[in-house]
Protein backbone atom coordinates (compact mmCIF):
# COMPACT_ATOMS: atom_id res chain seq x y z
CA UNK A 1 -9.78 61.78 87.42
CA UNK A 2 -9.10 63.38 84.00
CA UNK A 3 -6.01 62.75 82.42
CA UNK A 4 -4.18 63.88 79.22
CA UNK A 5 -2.00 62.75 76.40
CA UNK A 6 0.21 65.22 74.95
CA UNK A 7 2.64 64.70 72.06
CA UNK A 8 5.32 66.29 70.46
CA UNK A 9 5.93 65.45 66.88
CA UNK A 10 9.59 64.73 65.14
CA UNK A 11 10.04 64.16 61.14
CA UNK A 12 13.07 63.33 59.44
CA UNK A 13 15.69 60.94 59.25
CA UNK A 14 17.17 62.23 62.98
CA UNK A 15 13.46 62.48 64.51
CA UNK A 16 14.16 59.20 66.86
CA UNK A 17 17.18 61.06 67.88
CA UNK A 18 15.77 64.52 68.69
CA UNK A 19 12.58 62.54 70.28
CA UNK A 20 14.89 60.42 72.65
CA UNK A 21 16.78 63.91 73.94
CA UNK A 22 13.55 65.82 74.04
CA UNK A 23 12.21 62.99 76.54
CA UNK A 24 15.57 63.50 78.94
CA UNK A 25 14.92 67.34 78.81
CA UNK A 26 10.87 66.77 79.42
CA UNK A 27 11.60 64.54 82.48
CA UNK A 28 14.20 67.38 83.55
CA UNK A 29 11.28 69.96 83.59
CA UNK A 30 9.08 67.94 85.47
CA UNK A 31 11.73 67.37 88.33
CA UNK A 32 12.37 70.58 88.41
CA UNK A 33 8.59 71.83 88.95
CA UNK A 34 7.57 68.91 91.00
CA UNK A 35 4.96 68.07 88.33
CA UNK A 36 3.65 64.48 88.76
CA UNK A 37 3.09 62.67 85.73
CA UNK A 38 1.60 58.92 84.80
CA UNK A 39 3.50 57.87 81.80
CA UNK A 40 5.76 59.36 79.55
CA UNK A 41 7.76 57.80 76.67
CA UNK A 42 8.83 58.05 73.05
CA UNK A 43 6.75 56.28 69.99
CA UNK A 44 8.10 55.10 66.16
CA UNK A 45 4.80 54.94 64.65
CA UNK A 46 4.56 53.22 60.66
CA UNK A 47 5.35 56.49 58.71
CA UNK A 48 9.01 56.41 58.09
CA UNK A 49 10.68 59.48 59.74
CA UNK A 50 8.01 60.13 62.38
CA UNK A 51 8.66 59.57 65.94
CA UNK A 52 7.13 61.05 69.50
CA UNK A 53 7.45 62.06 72.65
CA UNK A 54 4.17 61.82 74.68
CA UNK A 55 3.78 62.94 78.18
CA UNK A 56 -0.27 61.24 80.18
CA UNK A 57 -0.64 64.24 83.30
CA UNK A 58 -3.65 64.81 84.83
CA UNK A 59 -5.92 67.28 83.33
CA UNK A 60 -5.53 70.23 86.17
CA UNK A 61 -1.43 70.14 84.96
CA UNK A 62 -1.89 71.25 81.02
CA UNK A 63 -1.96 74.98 80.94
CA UNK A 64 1.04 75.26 82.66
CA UNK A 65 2.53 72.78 80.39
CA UNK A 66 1.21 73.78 77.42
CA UNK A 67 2.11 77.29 77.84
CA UNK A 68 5.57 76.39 78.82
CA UNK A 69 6.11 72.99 76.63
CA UNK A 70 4.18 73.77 73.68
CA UNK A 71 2.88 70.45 72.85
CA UNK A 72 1.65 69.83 68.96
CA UNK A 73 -1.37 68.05 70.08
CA UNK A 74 -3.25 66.06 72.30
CA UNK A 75 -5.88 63.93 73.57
CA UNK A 76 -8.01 62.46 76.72
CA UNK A 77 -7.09 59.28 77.95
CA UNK A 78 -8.90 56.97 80.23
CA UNK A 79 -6.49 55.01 82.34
């Protein structure tokens, strides 16, 4: 099975902030539309003012979710 990492992108000095609500709105969605998911979580990485929200789905789930989510990018994962 194919599986994807998308990621959402937050700058500035209340980008940990927004990122943490984003993540309680993203798991909302995915209730909502029964999506299952594998992982999901937030990220600080080194830059200063940069932090993420990144959603792993399997591959047959991003269309819908990109359409309706918008990600900034992603990537393929191998779990």
């Amino acid at each position: 099975m194919e599986y994807v990492k998308m990621i959402w992108d937050f700058m500035g000095e209340d980008g940990h902030s927004t990122a943490n609500h984003f993540e309680i709105h993203l798991k909302e969605f995915l209730s909502r539309d029964q999506i299952p998911f594998k992982e999901i979580g937030t990220e600080t990485p080194i830059e200063k003012g940069h932090s993420l929200v990144y959603l792993i789905v399997e591959m047959g789930y991003v269309d819908q979710l990109r359409a309706a989510l918008k990600p900034h990018r992603g990537q393929k994962v191998s779990l």
